[in-house]
Protein backbone atom coordinates (compact mmCIF):
# COMPACT_ATOMS: atom_id res chain seq x y z
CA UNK A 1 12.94 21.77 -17.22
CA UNK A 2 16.06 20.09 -15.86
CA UNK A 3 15.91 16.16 -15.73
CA UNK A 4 15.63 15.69 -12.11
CA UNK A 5 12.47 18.42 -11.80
CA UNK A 6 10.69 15.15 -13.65
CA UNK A 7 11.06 12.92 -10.49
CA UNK A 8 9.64 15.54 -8.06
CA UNK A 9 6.03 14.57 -8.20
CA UNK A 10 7.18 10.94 -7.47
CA UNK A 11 8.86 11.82 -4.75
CA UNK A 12 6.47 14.12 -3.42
CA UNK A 13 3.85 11.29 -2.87
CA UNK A 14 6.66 9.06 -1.42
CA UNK A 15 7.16 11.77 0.90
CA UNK A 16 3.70 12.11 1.45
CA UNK A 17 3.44 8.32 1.95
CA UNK A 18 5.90 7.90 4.29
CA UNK A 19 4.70 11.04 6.81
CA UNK A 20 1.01 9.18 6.39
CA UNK A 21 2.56 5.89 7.64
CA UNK A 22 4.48 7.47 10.20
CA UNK A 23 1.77 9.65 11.66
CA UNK A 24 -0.90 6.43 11.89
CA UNK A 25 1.57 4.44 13.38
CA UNK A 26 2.35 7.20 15.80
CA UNK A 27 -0.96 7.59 16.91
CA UNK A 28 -2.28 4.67 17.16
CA UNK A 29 0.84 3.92 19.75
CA UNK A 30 -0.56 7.11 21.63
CA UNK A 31 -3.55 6.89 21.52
CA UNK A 32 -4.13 2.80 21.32
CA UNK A 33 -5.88 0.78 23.90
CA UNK A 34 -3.23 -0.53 26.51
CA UNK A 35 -4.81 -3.83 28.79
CA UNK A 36 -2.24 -6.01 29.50
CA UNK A 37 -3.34 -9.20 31.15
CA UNK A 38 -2.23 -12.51 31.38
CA UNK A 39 -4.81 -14.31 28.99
CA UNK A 40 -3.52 -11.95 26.34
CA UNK A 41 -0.23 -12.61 26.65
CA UNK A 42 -0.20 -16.25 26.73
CA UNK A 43 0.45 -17.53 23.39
CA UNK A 44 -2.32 -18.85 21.33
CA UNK A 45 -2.32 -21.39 18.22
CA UNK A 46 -5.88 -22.32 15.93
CA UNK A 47 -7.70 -22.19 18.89
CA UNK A 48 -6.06 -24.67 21.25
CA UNK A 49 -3.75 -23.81 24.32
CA UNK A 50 -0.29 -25.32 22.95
CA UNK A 51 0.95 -28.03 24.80
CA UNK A 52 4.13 -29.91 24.88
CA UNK A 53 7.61 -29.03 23.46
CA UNK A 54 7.60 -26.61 20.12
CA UNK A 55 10.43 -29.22 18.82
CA UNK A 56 8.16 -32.37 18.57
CA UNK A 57 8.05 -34.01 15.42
CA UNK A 58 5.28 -33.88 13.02
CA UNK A 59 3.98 -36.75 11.36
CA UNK A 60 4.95 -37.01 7.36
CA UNK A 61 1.31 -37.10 6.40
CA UNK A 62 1.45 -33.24 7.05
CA UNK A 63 3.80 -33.25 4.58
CA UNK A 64 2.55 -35.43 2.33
CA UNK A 65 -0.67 -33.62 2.45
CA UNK A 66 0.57 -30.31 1.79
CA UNK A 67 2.65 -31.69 -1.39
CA UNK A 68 -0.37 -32.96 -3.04
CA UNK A 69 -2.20 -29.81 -2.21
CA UNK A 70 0.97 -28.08 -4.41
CA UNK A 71 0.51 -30.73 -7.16
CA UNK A 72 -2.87 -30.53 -7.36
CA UNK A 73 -2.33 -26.49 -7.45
CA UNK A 74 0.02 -26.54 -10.10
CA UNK A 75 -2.67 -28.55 -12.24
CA UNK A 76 -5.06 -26.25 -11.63
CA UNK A 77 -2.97 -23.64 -12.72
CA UNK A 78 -1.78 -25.30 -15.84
CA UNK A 79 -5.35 -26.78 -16.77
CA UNK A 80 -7.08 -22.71 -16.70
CA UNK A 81 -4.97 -21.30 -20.03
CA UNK A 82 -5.60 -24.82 -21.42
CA UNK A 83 -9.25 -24.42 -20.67
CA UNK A 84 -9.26 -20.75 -22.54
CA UNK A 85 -7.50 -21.97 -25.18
CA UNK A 86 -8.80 -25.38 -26.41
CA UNK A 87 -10.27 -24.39 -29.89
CA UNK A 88 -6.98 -22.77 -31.13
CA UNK A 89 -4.91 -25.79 -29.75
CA UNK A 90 -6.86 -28.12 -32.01
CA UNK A 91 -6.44 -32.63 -30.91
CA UNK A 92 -2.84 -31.95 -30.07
CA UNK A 93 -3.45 -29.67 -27.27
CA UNK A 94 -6.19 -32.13 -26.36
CA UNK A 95 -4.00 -35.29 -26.49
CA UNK A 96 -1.48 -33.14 -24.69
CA UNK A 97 -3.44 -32.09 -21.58
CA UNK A 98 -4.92 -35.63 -21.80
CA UNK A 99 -1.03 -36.94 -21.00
CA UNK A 100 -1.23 -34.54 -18.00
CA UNK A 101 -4.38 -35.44 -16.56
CA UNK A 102 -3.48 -39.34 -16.91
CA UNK A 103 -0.08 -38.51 -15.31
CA UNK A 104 -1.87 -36.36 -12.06
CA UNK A 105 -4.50 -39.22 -12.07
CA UNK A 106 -1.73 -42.46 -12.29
CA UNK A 107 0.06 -40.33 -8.86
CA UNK A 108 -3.36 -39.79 -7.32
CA UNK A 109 -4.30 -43.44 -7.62
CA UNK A 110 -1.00 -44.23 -6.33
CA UNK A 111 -1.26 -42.40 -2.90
CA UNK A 112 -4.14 -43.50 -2.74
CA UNK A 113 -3.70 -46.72 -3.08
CA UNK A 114 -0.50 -46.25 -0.37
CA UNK A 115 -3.06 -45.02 2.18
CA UNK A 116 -1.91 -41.33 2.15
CA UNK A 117 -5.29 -39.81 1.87
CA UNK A 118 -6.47 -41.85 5.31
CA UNK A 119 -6.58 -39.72 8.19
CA UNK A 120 -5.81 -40.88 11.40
């Protein structure tokens, strides 16, 4: 058996794969429903007609909102293998998680306390 007679399964479903993906998208271009109208090409956004000039400038407490969504993310993510692994990490995992928490809990008061979390 020759070295390249090992790939041939491999690319026998890639083969496969791609004359699948070509034939769906083929047909459903045939054979899809075609109803232009006006309401469906307008464009739509969350469920509000858009309004106004797509270069008008967003407040920063989008921003700021979506940053402490990432923070808060990130400690969720970091607090999960902690979680699973408390017993074998003994007081020094404990005090070290504890150091995180205070940290995440210090920045929360702090925007907090700035007013960040009040929406307007």
């Amino acid at each position: 058996m020759t070295p390249l007679q090992t790939y041939f399964p491999l690319a026998l479903v890639f083969a496969l794969a791609l004359i699948l993906g070509l034939t769906l998208v083929g047909l459903a271009a045939l054979l899809g429903p075609r109803r232009p109208s006006r309401v469906k090409s307008a464009p739509f956004e969350c469920g509000s007609d858009p309004i106004g000039d797509a270069r008008d400038r967003f407040g920063v407490k989008f921003y700021v909102i979506a940053l402490l969504f990432v923070v808060f993310d990130i400690e969720a993510v970091f607090i999960y293998p902690w979680a699973v692994q408390v017993r074998e990490l003994g007081w020094a995992g404990y005090a070290t998680m504890a150091a995180f928490a205070a940290t995440l809990v210090a920045g929360l008061a702090y925007v907090w306390k700035k007013g960040a979390l009040d929406w307007e």
